[in-house]
PDB file of N, CA and C in Angstrom:
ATOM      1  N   UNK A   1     100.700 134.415  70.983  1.00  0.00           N
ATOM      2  CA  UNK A   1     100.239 135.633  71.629  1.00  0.00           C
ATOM      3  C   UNK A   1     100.533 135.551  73.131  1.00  0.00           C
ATOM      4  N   UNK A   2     101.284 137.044  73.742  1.00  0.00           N
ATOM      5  CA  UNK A   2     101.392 136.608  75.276  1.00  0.00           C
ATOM      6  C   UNK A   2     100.275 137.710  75.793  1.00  0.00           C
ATOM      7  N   UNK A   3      99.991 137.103  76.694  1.00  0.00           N
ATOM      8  CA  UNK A   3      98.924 137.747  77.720  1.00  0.00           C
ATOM      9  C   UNK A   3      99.792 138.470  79.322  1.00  0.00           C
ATOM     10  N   UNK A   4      99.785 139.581  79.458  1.00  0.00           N
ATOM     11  CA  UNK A   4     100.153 140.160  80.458  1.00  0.00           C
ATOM     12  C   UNK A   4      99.025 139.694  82.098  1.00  0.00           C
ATOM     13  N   UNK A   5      99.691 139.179  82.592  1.00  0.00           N
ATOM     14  CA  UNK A   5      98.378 138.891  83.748  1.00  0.00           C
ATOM     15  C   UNK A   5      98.373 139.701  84.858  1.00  0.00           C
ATOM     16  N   UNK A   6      97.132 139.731  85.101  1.00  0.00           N
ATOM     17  CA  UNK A   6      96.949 140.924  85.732  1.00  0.00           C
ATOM     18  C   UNK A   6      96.552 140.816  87.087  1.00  0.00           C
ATOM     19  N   UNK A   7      97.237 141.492  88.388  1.00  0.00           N
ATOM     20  CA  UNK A   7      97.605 141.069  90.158  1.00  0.00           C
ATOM     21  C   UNK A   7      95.570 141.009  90.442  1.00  0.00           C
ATOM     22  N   UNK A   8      95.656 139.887  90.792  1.00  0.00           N
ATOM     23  CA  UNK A   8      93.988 140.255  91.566  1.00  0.00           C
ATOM     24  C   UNK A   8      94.391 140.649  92.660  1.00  0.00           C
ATOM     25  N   UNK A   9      93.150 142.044  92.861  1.00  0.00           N
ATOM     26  CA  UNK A   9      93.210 142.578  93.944  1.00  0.00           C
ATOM     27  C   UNK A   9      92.129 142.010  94.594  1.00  0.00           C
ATOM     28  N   UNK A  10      92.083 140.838  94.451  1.00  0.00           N
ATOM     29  CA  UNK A  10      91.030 140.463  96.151  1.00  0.00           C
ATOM     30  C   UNK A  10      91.517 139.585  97.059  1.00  0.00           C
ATOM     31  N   UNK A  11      92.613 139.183  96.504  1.00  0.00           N
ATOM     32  CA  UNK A  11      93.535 138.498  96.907  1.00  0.00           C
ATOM     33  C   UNK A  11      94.192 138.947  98.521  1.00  0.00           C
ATOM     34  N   UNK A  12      93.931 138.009  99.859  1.00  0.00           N
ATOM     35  CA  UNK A  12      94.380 138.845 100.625  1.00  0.00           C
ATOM     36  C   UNK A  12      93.493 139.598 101.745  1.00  0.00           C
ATOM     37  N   UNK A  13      94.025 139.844 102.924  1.00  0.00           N
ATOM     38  CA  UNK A  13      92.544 140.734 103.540  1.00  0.00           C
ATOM     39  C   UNK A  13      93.285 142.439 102.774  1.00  0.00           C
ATOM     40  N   UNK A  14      92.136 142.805 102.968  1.00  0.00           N
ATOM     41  CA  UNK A  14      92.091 144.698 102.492  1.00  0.00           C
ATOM     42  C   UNK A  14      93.110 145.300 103.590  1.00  0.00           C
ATOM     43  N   UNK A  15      93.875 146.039 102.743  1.00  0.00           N
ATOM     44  CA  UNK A  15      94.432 147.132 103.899  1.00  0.00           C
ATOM     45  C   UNK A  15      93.673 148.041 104.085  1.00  0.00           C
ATOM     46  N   UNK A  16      93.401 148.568 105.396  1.00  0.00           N
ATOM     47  CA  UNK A  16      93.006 149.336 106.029  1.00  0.00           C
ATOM     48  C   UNK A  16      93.643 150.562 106.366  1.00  0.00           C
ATOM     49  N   UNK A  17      93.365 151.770 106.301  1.00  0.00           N
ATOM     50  CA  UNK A  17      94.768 152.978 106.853  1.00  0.00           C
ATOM     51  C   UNK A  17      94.150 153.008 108.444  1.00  0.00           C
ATOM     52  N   UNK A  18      95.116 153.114 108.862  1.00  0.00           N
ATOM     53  CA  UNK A  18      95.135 153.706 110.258  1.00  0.00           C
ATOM     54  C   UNK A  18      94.823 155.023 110.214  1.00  0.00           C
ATOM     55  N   UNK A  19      94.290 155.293 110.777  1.00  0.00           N
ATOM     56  CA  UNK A  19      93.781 156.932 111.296  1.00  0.00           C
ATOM     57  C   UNK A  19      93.843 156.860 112.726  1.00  0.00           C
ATOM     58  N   UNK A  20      93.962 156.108 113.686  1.00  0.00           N
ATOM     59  CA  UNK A  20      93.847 156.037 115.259  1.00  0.00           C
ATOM     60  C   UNK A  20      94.956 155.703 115.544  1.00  0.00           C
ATOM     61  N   UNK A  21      96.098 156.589 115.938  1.00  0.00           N
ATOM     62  CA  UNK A  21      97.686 156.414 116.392  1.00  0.00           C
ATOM     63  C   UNK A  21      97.484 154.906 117.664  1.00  0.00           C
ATOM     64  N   UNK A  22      98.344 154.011 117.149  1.00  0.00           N
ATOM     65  CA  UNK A  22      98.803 152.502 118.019  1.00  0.00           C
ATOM     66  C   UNK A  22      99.778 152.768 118.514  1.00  0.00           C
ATOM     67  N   UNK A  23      99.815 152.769 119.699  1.00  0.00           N
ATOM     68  CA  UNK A  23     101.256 152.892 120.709  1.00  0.00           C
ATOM     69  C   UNK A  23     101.588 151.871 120.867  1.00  0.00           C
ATOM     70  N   UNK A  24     102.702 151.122 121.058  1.00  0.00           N
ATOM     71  CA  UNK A  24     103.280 150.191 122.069  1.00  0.00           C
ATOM     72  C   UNK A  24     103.009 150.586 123.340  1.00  0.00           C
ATOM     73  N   UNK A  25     103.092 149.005 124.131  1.00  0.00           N
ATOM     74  CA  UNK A  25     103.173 149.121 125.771  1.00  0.00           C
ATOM     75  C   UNK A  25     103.571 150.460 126.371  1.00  0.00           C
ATOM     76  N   UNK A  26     104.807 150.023 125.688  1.00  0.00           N
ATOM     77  CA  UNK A  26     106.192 151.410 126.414  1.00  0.00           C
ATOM     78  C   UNK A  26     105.545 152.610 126.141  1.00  0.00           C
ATOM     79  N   UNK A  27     105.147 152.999 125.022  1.00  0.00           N
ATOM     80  CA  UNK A  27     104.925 154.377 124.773  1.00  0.00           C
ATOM     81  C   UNK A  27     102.975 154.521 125.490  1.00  0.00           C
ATOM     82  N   UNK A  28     102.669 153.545 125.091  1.00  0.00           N
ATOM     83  CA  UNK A  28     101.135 153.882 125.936  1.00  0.00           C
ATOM     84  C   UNK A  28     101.262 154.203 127.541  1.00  0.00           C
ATOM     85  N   UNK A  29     102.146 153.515 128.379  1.00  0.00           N
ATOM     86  CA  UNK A  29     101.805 153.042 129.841  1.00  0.00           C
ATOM     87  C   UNK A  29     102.994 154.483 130.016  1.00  0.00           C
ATOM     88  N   UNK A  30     103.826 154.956 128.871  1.00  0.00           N
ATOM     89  CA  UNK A  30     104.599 156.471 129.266  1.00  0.00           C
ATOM     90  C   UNK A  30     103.935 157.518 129.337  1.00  0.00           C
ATOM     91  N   UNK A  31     102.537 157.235 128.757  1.00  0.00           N
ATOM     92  CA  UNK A  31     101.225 158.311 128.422  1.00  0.00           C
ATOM     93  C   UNK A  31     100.432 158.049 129.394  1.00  0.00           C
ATOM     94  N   UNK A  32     100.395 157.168 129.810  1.00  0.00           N
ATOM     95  CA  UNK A  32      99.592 157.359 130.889  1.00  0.00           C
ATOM     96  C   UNK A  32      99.790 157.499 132.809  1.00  0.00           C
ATOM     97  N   UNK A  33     101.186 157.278 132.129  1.00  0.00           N
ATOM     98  CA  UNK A  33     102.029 157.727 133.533  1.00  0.00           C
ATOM     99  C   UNK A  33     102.216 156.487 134.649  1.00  0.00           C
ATOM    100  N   UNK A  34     102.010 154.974 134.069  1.00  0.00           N
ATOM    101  CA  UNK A  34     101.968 154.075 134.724  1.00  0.00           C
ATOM    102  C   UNK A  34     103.155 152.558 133.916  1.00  0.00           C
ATOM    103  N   UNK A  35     103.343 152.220 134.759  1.00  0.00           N
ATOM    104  CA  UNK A  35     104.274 150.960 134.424  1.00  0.00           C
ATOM    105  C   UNK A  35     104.052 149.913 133.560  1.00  0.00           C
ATOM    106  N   UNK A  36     104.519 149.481 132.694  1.00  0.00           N
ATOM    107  CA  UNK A  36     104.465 148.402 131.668  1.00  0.00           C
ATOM    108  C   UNK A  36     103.454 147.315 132.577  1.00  0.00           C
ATOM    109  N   UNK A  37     103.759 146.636 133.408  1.00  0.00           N
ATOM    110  CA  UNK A  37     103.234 146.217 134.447  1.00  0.00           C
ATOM    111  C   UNK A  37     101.437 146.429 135.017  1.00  0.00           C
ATOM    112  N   UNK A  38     101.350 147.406 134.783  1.00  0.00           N
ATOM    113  CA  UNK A  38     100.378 148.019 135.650  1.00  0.00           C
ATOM    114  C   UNK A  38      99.338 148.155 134.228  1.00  0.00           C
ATOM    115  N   UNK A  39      99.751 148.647 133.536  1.00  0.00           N
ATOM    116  CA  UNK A  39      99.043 148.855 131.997  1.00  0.00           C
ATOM    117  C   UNK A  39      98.497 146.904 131.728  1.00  0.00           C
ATOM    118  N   UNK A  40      99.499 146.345 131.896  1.00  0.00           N
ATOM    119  CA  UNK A  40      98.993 145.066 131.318  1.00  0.00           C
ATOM    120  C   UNK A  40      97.824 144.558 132.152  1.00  0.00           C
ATOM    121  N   UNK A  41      98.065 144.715 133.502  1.00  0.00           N
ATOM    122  CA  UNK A  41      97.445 144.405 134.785  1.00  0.00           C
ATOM    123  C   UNK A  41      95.838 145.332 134.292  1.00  0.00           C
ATOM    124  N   UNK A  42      95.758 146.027 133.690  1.00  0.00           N
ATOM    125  CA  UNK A  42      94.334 147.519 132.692  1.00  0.00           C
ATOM    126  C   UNK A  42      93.861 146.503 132.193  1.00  0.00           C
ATOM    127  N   UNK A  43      94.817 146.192 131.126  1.00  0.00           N
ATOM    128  CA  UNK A  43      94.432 145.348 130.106  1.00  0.00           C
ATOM    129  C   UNK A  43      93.416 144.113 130.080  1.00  0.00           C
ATOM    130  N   UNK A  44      93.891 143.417 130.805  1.00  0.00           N
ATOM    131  CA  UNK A  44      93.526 141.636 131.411  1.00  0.00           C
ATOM    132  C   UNK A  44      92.734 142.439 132.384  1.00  0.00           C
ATOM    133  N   UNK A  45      92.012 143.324 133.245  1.00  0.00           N
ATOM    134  CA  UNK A  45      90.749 143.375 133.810  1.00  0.00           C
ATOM    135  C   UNK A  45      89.817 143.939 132.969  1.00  0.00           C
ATOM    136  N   UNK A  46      90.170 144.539 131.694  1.00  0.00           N
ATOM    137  CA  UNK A  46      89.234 145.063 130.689  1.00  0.00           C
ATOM    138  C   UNK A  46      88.910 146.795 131.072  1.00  0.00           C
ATOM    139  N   UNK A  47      90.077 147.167 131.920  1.00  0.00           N
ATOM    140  CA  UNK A  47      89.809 148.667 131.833  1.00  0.00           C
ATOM    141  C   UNK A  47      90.191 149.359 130.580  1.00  0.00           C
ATOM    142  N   UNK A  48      91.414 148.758 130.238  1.00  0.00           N
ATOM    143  CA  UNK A  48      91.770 149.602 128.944  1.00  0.00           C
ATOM    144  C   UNK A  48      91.696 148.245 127.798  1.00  0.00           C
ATOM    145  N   UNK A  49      91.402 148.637 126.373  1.00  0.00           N
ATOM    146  CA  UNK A  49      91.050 147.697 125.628  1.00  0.00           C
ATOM    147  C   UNK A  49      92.325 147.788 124.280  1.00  0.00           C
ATOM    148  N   UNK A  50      92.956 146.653 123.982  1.00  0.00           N
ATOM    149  CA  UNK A  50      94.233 146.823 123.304  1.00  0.00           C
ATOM    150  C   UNK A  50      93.930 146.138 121.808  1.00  0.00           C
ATOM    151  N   UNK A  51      94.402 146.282 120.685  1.00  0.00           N
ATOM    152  CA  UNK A  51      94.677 145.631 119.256  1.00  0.00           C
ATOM    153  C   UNK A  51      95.915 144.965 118.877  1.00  0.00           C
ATOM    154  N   UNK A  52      95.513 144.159 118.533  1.00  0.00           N
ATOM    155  CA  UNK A  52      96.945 143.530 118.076  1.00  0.00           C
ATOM    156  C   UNK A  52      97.488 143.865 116.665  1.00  0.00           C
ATOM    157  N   UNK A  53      98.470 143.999 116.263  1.00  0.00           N
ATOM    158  CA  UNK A  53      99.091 144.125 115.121  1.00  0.00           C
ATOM    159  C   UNK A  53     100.386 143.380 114.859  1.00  0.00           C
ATOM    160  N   UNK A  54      99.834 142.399 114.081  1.00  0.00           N
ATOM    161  CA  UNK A  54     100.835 140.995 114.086  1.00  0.00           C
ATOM    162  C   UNK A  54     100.864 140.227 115.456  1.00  0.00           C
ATOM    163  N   UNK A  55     102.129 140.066 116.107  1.00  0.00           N
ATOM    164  CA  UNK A  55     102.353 139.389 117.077  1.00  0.00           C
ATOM    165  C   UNK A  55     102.229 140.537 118.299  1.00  0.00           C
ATOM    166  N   UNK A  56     102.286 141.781 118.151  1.00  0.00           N
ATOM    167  CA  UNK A  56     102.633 142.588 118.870  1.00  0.00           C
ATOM    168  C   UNK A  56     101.415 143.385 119.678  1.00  0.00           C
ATOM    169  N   UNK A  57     101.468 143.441 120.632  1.00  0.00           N
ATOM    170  CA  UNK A  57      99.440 144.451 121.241  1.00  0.00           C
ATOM    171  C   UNK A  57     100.343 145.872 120.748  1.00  0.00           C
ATOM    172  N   UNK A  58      98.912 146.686 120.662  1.00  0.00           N
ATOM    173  CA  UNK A  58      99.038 148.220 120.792  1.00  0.00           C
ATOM    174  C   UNK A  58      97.774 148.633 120.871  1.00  0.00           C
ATOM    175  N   UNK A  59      97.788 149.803 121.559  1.00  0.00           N
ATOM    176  CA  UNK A  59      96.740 150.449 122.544  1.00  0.00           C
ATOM    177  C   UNK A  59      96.654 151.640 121.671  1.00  0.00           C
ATOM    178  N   UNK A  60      95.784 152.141 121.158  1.00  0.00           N
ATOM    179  CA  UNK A  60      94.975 153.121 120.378  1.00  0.00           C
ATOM    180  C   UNK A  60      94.768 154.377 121.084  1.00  0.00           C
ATOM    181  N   UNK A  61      95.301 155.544 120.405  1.00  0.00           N
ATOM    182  CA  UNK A  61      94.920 156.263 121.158  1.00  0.00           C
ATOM    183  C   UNK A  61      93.478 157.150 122.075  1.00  0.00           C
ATOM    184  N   UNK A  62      92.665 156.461 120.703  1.00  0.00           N
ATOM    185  CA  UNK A  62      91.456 156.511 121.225  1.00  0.00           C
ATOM    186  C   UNK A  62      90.832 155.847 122.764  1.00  0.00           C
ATOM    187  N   UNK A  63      91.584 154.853 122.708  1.00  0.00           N
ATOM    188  CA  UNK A  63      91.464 153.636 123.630  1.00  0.00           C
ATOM    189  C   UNK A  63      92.154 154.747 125.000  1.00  0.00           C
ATOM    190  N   UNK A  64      92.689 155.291 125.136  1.00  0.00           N
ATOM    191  CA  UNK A  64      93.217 155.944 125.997  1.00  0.00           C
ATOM    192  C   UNK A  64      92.655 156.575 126.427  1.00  0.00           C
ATOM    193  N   UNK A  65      92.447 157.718 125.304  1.00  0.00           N
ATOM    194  CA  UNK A  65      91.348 159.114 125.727  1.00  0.00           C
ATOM    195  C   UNK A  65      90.060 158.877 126.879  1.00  0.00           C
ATOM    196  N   UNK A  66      89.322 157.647 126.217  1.00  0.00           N
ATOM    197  CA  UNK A  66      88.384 156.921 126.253  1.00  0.00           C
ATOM    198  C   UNK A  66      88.707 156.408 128.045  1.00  0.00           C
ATOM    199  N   UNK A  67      90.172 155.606 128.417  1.00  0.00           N
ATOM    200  CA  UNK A  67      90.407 154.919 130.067  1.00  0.00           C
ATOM    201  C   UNK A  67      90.438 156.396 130.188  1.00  0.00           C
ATOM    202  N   UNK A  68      91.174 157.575 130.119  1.00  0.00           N
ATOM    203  CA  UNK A  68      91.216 158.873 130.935  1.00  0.00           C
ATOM    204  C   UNK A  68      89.951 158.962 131.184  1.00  0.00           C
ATOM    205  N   UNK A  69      89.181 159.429 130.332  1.00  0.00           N
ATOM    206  CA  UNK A  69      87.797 160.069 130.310  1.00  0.00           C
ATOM    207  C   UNK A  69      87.115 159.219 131.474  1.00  0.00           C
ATOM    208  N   UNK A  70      86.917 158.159 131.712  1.00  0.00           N
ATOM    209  CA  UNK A  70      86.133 157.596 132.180  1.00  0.00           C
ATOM    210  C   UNK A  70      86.806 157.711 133.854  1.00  0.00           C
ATOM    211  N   UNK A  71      87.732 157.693 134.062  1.00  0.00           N
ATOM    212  CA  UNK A  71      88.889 157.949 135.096  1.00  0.00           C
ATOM    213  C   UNK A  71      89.194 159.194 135.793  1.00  0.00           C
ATOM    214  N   UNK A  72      88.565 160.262 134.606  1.00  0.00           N
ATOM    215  CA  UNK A  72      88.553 161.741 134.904  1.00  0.00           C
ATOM    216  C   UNK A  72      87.873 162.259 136.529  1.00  0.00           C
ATOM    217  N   UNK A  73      88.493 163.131 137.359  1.00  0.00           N
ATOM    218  CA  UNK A  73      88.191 163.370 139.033  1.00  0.00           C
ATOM    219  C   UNK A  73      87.732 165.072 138.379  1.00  0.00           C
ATOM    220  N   UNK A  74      87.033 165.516 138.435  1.00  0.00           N
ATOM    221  CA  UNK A  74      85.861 166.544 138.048  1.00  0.00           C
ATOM    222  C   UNK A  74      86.761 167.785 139.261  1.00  0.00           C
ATOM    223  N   UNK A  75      87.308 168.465 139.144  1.00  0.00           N
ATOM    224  CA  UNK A  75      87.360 169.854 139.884  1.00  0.00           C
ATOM    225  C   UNK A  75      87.114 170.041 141.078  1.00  0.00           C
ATOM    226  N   UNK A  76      87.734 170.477 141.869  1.00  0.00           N
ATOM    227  CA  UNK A  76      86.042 171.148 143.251  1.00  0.00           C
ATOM    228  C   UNK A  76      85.474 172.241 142.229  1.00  0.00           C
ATOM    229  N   UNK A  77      84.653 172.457 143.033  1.00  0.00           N
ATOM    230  CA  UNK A  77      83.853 173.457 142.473  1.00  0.00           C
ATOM    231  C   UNK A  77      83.189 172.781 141.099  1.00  0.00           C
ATOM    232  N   UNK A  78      83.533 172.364 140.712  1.00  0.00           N
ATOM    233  CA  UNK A  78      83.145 171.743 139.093  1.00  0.00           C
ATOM    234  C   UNK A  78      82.052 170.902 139.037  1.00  0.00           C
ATOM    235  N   UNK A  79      80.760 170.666 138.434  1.00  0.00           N
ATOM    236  CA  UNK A  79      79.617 169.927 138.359  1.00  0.00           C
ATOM    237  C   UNK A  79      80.572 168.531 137.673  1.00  0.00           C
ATOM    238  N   UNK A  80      79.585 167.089 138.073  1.00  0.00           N
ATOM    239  CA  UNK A  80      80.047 165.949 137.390  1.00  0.00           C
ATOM    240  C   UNK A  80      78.933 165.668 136.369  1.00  0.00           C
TER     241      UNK A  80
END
């Protein structure tokens, strides 16, 4: 009698879906209008907060919204 064996699925960490767009350097520090350089220089003081994926960082877009927001200069006229 053969037995078909069957893949354990616990095998492994869980994939997760992304729902929060990961930029690279290049494309994050192009969004935010500042230099590869200058973004990393965010990074390593803990203004902006990055994920790694594999060997590689990427910056979330949430993570962005989040350095703008906090970075945001309020209007004249405009209450803070």
């Amino acid at each position: 009698m053969v037995v078909a064996s069957v893949p354990d699925e616990t095998v492994g960490p869980p994939i997760i879906p992304l729902t929060d767009p990961a930029y690279t350097l290049a494309d994050a520090s192009a969004l935010l209008g500042v230099s590869e350089p200058t973004l990393r220089r965010l990074i390593s003081e803990g203004e902006i907060s990055r994920t790694q994926v594999g060997h590689s960082p990427r910056i979330l877009r949430s993570d962005i919204e989040e350095y703008l927001e906090r970075h945001r200069v309020p209007s004249i006229g405009q209450a803070s």
